[in-house]
C-alpha atoms as a PDB file:
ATOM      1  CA  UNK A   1       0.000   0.000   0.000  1.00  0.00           C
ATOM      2  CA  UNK A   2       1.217   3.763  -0.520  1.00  0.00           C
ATOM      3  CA  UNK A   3       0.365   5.778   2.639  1.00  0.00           C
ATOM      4  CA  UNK A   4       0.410   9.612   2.076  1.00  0.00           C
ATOM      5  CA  UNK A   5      -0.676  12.534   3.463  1.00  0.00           C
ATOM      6  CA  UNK A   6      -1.985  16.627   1.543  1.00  0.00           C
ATOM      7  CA  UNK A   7       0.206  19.206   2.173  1.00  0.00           C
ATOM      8  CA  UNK A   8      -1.627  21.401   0.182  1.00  0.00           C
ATOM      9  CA  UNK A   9      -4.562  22.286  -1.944  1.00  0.00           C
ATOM     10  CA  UNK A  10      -3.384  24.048  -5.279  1.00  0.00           C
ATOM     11  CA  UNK A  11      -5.333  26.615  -7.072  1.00  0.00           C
ATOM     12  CA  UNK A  12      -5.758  24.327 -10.045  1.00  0.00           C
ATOM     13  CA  UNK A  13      -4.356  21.622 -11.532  1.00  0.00           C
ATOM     14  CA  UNK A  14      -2.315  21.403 -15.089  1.00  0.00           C
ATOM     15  CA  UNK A  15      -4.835  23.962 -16.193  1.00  0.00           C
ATOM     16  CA  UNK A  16      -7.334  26.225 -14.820  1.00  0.00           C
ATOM     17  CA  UNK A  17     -10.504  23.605 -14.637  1.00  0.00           C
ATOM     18  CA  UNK A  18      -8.991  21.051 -12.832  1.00  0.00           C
ATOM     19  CA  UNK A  19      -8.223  20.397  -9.218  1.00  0.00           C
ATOM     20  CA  UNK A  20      -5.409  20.033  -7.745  1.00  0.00           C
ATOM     21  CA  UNK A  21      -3.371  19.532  -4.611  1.00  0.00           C
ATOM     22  CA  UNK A  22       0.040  18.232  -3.431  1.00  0.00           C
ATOM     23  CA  UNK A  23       0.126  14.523  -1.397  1.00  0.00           C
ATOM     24  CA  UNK A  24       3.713  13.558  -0.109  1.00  0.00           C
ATOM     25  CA  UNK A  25       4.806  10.354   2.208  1.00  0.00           C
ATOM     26  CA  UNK A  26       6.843  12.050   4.138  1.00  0.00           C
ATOM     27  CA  UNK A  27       5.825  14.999   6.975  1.00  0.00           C
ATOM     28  CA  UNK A  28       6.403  17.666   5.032  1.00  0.00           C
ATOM     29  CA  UNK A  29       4.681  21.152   5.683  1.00  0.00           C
ATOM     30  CA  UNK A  30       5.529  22.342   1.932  1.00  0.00           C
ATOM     31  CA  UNK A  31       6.228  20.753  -1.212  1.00  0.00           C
ATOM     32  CA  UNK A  32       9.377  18.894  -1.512  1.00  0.00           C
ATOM     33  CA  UNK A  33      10.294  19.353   2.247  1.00  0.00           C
ATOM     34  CA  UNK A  34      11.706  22.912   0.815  1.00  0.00           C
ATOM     35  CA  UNK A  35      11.744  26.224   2.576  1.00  0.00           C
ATOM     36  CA  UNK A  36      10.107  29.179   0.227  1.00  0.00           C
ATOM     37  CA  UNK A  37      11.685  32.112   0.806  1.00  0.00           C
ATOM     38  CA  UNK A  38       9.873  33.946  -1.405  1.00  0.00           C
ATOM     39  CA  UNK A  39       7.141  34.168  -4.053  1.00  0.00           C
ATOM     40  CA  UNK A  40       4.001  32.733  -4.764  1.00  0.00           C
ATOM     41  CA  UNK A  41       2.487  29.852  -4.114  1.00  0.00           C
ATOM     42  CA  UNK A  42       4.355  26.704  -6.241  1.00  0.00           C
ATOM     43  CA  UNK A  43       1.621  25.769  -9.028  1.00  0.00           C
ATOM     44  CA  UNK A  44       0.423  21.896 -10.488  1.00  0.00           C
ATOM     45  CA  UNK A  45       3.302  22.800 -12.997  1.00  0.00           C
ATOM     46  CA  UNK A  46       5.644  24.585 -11.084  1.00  0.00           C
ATOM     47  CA  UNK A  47       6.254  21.706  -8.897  1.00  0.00           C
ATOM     48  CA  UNK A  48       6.570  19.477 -11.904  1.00  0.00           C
ATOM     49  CA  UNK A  49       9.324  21.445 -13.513  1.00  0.00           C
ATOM     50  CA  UNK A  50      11.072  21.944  -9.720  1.00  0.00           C
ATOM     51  CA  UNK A  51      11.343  18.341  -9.598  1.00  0.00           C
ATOM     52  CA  UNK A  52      12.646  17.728 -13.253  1.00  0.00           C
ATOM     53  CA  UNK A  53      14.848  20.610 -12.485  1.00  0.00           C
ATOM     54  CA  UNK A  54      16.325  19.186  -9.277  1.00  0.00           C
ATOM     55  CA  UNK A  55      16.723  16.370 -10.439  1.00  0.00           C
ATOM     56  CA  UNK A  56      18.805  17.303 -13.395  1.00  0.00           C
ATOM     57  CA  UNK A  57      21.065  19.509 -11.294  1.00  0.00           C
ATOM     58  CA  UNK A  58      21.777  17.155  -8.516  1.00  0.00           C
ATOM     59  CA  UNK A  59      23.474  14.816 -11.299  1.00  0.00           C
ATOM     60  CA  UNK A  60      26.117  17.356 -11.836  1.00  0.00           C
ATOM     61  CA  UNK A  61      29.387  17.858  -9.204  1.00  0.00           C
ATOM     62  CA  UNK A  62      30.410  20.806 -10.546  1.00  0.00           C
ATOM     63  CA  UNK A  63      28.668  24.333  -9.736  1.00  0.00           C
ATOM     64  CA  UNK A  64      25.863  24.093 -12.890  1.00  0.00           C
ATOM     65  CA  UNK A  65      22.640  25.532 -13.848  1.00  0.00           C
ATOM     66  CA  UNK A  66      19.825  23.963 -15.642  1.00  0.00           C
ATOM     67  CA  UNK A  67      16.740  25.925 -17.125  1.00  0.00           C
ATOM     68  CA  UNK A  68      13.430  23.524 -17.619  1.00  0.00           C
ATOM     69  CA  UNK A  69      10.615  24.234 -19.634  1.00  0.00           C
ATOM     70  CA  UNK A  70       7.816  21.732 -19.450  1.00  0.00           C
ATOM     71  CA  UNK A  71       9.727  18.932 -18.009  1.00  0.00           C
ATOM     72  CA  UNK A  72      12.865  19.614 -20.274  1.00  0.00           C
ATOM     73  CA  UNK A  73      15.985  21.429 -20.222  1.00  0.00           C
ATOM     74  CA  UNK A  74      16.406  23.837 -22.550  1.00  0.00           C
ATOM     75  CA  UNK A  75      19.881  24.333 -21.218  1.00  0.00           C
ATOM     76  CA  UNK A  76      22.522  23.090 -18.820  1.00  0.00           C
ATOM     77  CA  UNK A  77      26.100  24.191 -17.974  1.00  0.00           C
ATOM     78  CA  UNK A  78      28.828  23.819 -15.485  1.00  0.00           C
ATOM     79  CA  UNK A  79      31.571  26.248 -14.834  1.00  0.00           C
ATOM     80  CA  UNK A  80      33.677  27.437 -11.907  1.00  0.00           C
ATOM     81  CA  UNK A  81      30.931  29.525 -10.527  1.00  0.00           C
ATOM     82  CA  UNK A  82      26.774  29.119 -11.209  1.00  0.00           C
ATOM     83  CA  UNK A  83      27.226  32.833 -12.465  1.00  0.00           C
ATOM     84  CA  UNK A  84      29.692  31.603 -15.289  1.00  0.00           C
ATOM     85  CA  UNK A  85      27.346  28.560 -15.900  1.00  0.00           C
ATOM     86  CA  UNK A  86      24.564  30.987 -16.368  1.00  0.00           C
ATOM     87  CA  UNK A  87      25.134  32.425 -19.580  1.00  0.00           C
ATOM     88  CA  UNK A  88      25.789  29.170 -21.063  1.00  0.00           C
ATOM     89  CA  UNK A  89      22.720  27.657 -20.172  1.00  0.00           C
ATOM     90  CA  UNK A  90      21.058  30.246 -21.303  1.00  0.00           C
ATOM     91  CA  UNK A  91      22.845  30.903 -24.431  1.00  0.00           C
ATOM     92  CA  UNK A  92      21.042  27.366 -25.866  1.00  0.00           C
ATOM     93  CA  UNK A  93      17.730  28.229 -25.898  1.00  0.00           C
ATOM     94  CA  UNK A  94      17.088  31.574 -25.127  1.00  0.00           C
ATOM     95  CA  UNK A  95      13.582  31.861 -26.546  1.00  0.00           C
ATOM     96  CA  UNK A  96      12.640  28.815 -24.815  1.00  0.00           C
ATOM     97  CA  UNK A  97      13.957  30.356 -21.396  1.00  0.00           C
ATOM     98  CA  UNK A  98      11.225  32.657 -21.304  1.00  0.00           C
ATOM     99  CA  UNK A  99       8.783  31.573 -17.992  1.00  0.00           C
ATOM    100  CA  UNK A 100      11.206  28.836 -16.901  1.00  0.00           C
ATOM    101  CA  UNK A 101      12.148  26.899 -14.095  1.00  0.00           C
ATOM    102  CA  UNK A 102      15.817  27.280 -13.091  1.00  0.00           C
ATOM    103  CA  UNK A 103      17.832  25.075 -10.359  1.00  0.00           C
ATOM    104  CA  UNK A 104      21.307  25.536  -8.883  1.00  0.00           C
ATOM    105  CA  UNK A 105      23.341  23.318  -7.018  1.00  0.00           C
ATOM    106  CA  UNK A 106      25.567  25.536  -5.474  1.00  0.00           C
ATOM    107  CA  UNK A 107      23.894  28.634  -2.500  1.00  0.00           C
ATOM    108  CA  UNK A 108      23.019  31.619  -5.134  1.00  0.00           C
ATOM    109  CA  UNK A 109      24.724  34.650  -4.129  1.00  0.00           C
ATOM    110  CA  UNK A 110      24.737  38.461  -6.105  1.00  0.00           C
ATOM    111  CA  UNK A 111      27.426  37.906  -8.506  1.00  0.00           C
ATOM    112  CA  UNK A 112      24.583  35.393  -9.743  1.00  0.00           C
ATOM    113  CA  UNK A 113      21.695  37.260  -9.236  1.00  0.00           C
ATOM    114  CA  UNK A 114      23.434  39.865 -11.415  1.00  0.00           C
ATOM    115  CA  UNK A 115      23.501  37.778 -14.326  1.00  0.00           C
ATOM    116  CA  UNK A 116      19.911  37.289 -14.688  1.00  0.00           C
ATOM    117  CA  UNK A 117      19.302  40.637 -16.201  1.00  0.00           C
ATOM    118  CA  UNK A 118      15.282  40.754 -16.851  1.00  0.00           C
ATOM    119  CA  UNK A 119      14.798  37.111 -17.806  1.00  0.00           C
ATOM    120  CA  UNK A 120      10.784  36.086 -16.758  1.00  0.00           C
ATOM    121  CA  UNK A 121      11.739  33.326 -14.219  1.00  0.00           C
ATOM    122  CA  UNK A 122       8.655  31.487 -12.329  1.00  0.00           C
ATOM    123  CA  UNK A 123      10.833  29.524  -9.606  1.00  0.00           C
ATOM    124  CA  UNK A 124      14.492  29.108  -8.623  1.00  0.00           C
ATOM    125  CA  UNK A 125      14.922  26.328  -6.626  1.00  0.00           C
ATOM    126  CA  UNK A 126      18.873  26.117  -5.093  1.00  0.00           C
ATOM    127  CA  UNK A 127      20.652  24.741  -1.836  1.00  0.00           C
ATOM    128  CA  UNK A 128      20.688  27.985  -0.313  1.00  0.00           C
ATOM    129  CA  UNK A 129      20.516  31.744  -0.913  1.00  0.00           C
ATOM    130  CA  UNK A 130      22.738  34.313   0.621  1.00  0.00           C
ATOM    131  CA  UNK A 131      20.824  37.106   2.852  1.00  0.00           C
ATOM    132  CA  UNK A 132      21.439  39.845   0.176  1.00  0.00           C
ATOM    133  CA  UNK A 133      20.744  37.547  -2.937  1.00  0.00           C
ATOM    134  CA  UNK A 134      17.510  36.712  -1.265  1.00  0.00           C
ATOM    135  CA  UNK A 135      16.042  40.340  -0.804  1.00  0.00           C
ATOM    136  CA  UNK A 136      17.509  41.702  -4.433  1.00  0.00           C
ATOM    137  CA  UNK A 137      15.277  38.793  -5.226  1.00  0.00           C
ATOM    138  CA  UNK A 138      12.213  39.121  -3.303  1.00  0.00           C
ATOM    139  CA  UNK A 139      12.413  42.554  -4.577  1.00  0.00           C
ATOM    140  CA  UNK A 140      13.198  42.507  -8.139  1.00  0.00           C
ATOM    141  CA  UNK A 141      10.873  39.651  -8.631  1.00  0.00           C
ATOM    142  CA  UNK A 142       8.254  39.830  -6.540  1.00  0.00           C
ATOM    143  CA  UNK A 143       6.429  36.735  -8.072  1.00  0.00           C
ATOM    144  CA  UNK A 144       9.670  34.387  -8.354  1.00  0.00           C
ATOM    145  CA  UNK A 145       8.958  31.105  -6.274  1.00  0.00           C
ATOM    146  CA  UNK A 146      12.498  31.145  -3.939  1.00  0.00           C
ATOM    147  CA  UNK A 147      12.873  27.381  -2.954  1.00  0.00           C
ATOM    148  CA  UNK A 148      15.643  26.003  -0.546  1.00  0.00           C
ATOM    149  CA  UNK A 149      16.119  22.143  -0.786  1.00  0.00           C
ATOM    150  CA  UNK A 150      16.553  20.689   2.349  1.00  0.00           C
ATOM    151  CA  UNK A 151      18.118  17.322   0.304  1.00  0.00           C
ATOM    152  CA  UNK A 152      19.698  16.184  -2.583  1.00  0.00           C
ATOM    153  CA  UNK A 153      17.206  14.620  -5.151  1.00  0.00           C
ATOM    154  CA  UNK A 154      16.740  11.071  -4.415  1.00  0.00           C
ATOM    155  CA  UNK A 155      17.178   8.844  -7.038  1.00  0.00           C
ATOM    156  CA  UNK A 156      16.668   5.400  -4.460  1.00  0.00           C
ATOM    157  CA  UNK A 157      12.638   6.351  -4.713  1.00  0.00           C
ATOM    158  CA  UNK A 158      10.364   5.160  -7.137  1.00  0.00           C
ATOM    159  CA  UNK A 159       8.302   6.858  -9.977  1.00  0.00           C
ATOM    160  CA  UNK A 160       4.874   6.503 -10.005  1.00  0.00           C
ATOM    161  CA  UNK A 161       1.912   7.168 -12.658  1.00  0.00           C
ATOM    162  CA  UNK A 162      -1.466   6.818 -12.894  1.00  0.00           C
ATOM    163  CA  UNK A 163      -3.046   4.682 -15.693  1.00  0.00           C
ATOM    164  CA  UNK A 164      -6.624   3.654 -16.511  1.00  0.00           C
ATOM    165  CA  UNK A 165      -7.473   1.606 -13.601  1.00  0.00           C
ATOM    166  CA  UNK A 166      -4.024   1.422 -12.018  1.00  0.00           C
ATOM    167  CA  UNK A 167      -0.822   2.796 -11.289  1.00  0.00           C
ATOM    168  CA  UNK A 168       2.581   2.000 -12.851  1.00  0.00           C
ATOM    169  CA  UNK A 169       5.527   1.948 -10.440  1.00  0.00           C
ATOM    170  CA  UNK A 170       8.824   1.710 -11.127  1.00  0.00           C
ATOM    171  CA  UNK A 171      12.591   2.175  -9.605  1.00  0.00           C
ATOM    172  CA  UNK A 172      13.971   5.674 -11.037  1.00  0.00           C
ATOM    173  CA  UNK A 173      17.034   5.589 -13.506  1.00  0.00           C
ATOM    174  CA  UNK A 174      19.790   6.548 -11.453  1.00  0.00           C
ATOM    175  CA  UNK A 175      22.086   6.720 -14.698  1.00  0.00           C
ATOM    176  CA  UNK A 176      24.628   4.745 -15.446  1.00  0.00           C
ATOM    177  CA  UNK A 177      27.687   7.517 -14.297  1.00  0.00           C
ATOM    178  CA  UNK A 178      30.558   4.428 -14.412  1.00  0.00           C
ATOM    179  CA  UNK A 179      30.686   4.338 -17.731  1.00  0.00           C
ATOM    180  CA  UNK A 180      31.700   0.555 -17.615  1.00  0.00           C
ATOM    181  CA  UNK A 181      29.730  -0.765 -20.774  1.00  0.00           C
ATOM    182  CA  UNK A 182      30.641   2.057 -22.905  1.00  0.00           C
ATOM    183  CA  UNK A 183      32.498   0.703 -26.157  1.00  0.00           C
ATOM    184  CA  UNK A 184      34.113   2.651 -29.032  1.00  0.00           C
ATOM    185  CA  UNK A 185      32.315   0.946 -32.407  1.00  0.00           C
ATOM    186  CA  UNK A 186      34.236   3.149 -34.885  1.00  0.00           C
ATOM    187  CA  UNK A 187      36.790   3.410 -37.036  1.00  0.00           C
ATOM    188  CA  UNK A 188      38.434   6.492 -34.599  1.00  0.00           C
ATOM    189  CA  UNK A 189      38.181   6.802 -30.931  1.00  0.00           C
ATOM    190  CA  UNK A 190      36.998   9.710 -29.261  1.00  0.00           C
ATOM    191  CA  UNK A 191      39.625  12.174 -28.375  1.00  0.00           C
ATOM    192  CA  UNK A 192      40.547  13.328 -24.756  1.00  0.00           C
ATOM    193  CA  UNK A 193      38.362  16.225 -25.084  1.00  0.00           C
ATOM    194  CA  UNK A 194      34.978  14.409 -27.358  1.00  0.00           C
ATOM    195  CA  UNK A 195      35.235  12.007 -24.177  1.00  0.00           C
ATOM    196  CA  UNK A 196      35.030  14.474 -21.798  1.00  0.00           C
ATOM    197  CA  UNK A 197      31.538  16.071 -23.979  1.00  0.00           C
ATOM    198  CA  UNK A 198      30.056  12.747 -24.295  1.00  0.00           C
ATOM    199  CA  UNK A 199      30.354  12.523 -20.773  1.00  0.00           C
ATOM    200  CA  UNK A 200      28.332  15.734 -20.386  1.00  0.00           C
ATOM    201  CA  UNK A 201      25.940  15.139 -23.124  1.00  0.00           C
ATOM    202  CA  UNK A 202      24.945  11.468 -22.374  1.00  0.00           C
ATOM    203  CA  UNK A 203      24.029  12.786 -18.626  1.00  0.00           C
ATOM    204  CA  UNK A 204      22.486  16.096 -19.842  1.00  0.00           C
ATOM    205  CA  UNK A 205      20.323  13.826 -22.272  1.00  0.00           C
ATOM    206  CA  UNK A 206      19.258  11.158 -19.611  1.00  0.00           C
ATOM    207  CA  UNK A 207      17.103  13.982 -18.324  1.00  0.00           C
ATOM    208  CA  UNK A 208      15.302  15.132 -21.632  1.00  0.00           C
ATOM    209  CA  UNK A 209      11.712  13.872 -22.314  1.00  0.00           C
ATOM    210  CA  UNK A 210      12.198  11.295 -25.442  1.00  0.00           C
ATOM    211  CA  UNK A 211      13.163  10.888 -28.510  1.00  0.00           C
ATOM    212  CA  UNK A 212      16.116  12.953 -26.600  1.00  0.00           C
ATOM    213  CA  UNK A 213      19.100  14.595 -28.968  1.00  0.00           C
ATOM    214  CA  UNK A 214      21.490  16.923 -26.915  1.00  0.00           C
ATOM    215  CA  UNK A 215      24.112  18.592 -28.913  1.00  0.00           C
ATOM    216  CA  UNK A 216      27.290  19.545 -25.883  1.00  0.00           C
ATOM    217  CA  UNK A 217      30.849  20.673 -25.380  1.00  0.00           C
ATOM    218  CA  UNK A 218      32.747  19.514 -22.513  1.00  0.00           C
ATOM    219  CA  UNK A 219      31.048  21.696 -20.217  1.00  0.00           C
ATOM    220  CA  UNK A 220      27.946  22.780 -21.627  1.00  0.00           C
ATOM    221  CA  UNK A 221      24.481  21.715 -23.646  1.00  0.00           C
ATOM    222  CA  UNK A 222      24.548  23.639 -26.731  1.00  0.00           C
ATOM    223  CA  UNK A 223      20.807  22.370 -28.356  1.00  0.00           C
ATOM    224  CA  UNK A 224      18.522  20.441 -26.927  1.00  0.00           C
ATOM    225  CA  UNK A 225      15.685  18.129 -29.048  1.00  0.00           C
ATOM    226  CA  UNK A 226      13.252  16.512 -26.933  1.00  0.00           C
ATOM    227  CA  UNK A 227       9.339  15.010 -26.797  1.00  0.00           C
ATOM    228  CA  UNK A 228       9.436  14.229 -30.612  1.00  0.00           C
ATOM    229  CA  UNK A 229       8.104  11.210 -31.986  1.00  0.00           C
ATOM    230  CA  UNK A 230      10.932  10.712 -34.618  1.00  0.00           C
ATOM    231  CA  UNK A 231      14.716  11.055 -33.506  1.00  0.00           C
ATOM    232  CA  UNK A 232      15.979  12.235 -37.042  1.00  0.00           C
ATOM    233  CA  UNK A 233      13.677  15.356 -36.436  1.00  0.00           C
ATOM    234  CA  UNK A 234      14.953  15.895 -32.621  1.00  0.00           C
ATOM    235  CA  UNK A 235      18.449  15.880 -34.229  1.00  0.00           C
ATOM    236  CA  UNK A 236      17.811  18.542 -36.470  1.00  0.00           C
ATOM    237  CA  UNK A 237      15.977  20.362 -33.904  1.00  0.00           C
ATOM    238  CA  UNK A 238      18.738  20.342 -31.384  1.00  0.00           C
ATOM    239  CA  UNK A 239      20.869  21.554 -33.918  1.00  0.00           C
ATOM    240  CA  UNK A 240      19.024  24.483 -35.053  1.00  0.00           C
ATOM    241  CA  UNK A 241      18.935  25.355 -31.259  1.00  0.00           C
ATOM    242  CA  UNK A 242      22.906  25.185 -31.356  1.00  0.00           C
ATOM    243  CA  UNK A 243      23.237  27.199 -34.621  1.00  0.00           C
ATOM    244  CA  UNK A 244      26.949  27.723 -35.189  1.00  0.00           C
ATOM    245  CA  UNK A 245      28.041  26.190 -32.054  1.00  0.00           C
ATOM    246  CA  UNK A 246      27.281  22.614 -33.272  1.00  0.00           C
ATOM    247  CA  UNK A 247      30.162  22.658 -35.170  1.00  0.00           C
ATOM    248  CA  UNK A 248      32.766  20.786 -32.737  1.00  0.00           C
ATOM    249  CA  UNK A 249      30.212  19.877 -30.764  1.00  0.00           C
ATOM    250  CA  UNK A 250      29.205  16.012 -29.840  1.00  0.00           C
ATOM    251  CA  UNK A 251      25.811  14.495 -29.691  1.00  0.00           C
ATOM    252  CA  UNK A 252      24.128  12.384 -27.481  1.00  0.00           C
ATOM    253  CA  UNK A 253      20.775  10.036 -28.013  1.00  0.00           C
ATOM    254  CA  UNK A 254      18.738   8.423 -24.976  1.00  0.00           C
ATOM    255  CA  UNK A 255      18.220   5.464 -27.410  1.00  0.00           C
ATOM    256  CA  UNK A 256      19.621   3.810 -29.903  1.00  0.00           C
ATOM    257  CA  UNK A 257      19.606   4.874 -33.843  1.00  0.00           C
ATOM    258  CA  UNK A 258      17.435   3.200 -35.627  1.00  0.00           C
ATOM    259  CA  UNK A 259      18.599   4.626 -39.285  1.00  0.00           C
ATOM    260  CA  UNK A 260      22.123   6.445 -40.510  1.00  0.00           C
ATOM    261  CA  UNK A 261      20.016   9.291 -41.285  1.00  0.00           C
ATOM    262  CA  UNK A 262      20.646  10.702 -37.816  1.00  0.00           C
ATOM    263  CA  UNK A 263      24.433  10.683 -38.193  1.00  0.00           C
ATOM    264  CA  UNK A 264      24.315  11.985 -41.834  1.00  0.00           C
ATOM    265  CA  UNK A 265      22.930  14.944 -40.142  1.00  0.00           C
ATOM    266  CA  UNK A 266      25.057  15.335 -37.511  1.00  0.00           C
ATOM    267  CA  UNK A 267      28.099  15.016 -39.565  1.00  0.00           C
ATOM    268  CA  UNK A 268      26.971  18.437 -42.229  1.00  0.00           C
ATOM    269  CA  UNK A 269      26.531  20.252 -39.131  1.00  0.00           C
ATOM    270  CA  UNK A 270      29.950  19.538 -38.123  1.00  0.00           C
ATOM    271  CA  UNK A 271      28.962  16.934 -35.124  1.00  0.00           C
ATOM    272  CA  UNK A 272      32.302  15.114 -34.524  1.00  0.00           C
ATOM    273  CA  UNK A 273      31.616  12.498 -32.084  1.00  0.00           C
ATOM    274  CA  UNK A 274      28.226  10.327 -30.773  1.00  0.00           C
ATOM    275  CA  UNK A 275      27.194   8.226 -28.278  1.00  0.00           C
ATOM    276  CA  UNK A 276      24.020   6.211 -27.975  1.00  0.00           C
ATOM    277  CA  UNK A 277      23.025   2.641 -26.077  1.00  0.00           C
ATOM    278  CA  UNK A 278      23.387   0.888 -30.293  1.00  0.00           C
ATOM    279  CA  UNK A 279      21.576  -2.581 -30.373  1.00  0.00           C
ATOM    280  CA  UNK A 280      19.344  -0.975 -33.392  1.00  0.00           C
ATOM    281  CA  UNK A 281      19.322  -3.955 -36.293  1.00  0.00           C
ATOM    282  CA  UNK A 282      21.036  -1.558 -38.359  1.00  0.00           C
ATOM    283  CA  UNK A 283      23.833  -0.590 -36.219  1.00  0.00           C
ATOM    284  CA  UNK A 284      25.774  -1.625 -39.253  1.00  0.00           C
ATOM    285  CA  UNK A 285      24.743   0.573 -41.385  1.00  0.00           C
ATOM    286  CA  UNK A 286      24.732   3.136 -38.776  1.00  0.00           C
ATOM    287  CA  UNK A 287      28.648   2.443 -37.768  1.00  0.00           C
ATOM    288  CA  UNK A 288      29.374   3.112 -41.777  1.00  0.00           C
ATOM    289  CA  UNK A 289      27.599   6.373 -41.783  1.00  0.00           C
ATOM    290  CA  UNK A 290      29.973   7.053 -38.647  1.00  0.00           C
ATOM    291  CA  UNK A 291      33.134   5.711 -40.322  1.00  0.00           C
ATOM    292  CA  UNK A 292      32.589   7.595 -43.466  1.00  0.00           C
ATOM    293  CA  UNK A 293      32.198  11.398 -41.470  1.00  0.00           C
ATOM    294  CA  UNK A 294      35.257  10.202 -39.344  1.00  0.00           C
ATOM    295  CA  UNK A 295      33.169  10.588 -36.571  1.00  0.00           C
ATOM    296  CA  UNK A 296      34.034   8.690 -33.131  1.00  0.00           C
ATOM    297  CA  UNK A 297      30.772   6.753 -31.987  1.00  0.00           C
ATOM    298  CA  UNK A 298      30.550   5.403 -28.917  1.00  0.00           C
ATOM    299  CA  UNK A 299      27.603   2.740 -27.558  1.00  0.00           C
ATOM    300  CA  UNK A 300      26.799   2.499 -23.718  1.00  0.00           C
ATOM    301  CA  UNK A 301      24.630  -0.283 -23.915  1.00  0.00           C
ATOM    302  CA  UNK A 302      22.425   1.620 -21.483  1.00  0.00           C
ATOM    303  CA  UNK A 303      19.416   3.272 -22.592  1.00  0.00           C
ATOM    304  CA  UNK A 304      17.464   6.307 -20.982  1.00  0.00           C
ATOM    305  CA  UNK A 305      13.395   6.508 -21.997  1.00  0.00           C
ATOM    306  CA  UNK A 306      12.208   9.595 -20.187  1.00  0.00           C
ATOM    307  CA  UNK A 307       8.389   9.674 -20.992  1.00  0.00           C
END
């Protein structure tokens, strides 16, 4: 049985005429456990994209920042500082920025608050805020939902849906961060610094709603193609979003490539490297396509549905 307990009665749920409210098995007073320290109250969808976006951040080490629209990041970096990652994240979907969700995993101080400019931001959820970051905050944007996380997201939990008649309940993906199955299937291995943007794009990508395409650099998401029913189209979509910076760039897939018609776009927008789980009947084919752009492909073995 799943015991739980309201917290909260929302104004409405996904949209306007339906109900909604927030249930959680644990004590909590608020959603997520989290203190608000500012803002209004945390709507059906705001609390959707907090968790998406917590969950996305907490898979990162280094100080990073990921923006979520509807359930998917529009843009993810890691730098030194979260106010370095900033304009990075932002810089690979700006448009889609507009009315986001953003999370932190480092305490957001000024130099960060600075860097926002007048980006419309609904909630930014983060470890911690310092005193003075918090009241430029509650100040400049009055409406801006201020969450502090009390934990780490927990990826030990399960994910549960309802379904006609039922639930579905599952164990969440946790990743696959070793890298232990990962195999090199082409002609040339990834260099020293593809490796190192594979690394960031297959994780980036793990938290995109499928058919997932991330376009990175070692440090940073430069296009993002998500929630599309064919991949080939998500590929071209995350490198629209990238524009020039594609070229250089790697690209990631959740799942495997079903046709070369994926890599024959990466390669003319200058895509030098790819990783995917493979097992696709015409990984073959797929390989060749690889092989003749001199592109380094990698295959994890592993794949990521996010639905």
């Amino acid at each position: 049985s799943i015991a739980v307990h309201k917290v909260e009665s929302l104004r409405y749920g996904e949209n306007p005429h339906q109900s909604g409210a927030y249930y959680s098995h644990y004590r909590d007073s608020l959603p997520f456990g989290a203190k608000q320290l500012g803002g209004k109250q945390l709507s059906y969808n705001n609390i959707l994209d907090v968790d998406a976006a917590w969950r996305a951040v907490n898979s990162f080490d280094d100080p990073t920042v990921v923006i979520i629209k509807h359930l998917t990041p529009t843009g993810i970096a890691s730098a030194p500082t979260i106010a370095e990652a900033y304009p990075l994240a932002l810089r690979a979907d700006p448009l889609s920025a507009f009315g986001c969700v953003m999370a932190v995993n480092r305490t957001v101080d000024d130099n960060f608050v600075e860097q926002l400019d007048s980006l419309f931001i609904e909630a930014i959820v983060a470890p911690g805020f310092t005193p003075t970051a918090r009241t430029a905050l509650n100040e400049g944007r009055q409406n801006c939902r201020l969450l502090q996380m009390s934990q780490p997201y927990d990826t030990t939990e399960y994910d549960i849906r309802s379904v006609h008649r039922g639930l579905l309940i599952q164990r969440r993906d946790a990743g696959d961060p070793s890298g232990v199955t990962w195999k090199t299937v082409t002609n040339r291995l990834p260099t020293a610094e593809e490796t190192k943007a594979l690394q960031y794009a297959w994780k980036a990508c793990q938290h995109v709603k499928s058919n997932a395409i991330v376009v990175a650099k070692s440090h940073y998401t430069c296009g993002t193609g998500g929630g599309l029913p064919s991949r080939v189209d998500a590929a071209i979509l995350a490198i629209e979003k990238a524009g020039e910076h594609a070229k250089g760039a790697v690209m990631a897939s959740e799942a495997l490539i079903p046709f070369p018609d994926t890599i024959e776009v990466a390669a003319k927008a200058g895509i030098t490297a790819f990783i995917q789980p493979g097992g696709a009947i015409r990984d073959t084919k797929v390989i060749e396509a690889a092989n003749a752009a001199n592109m380094a492909m990698v295959f994890t073995s592993v794949r990521h549905f996010r639905h």
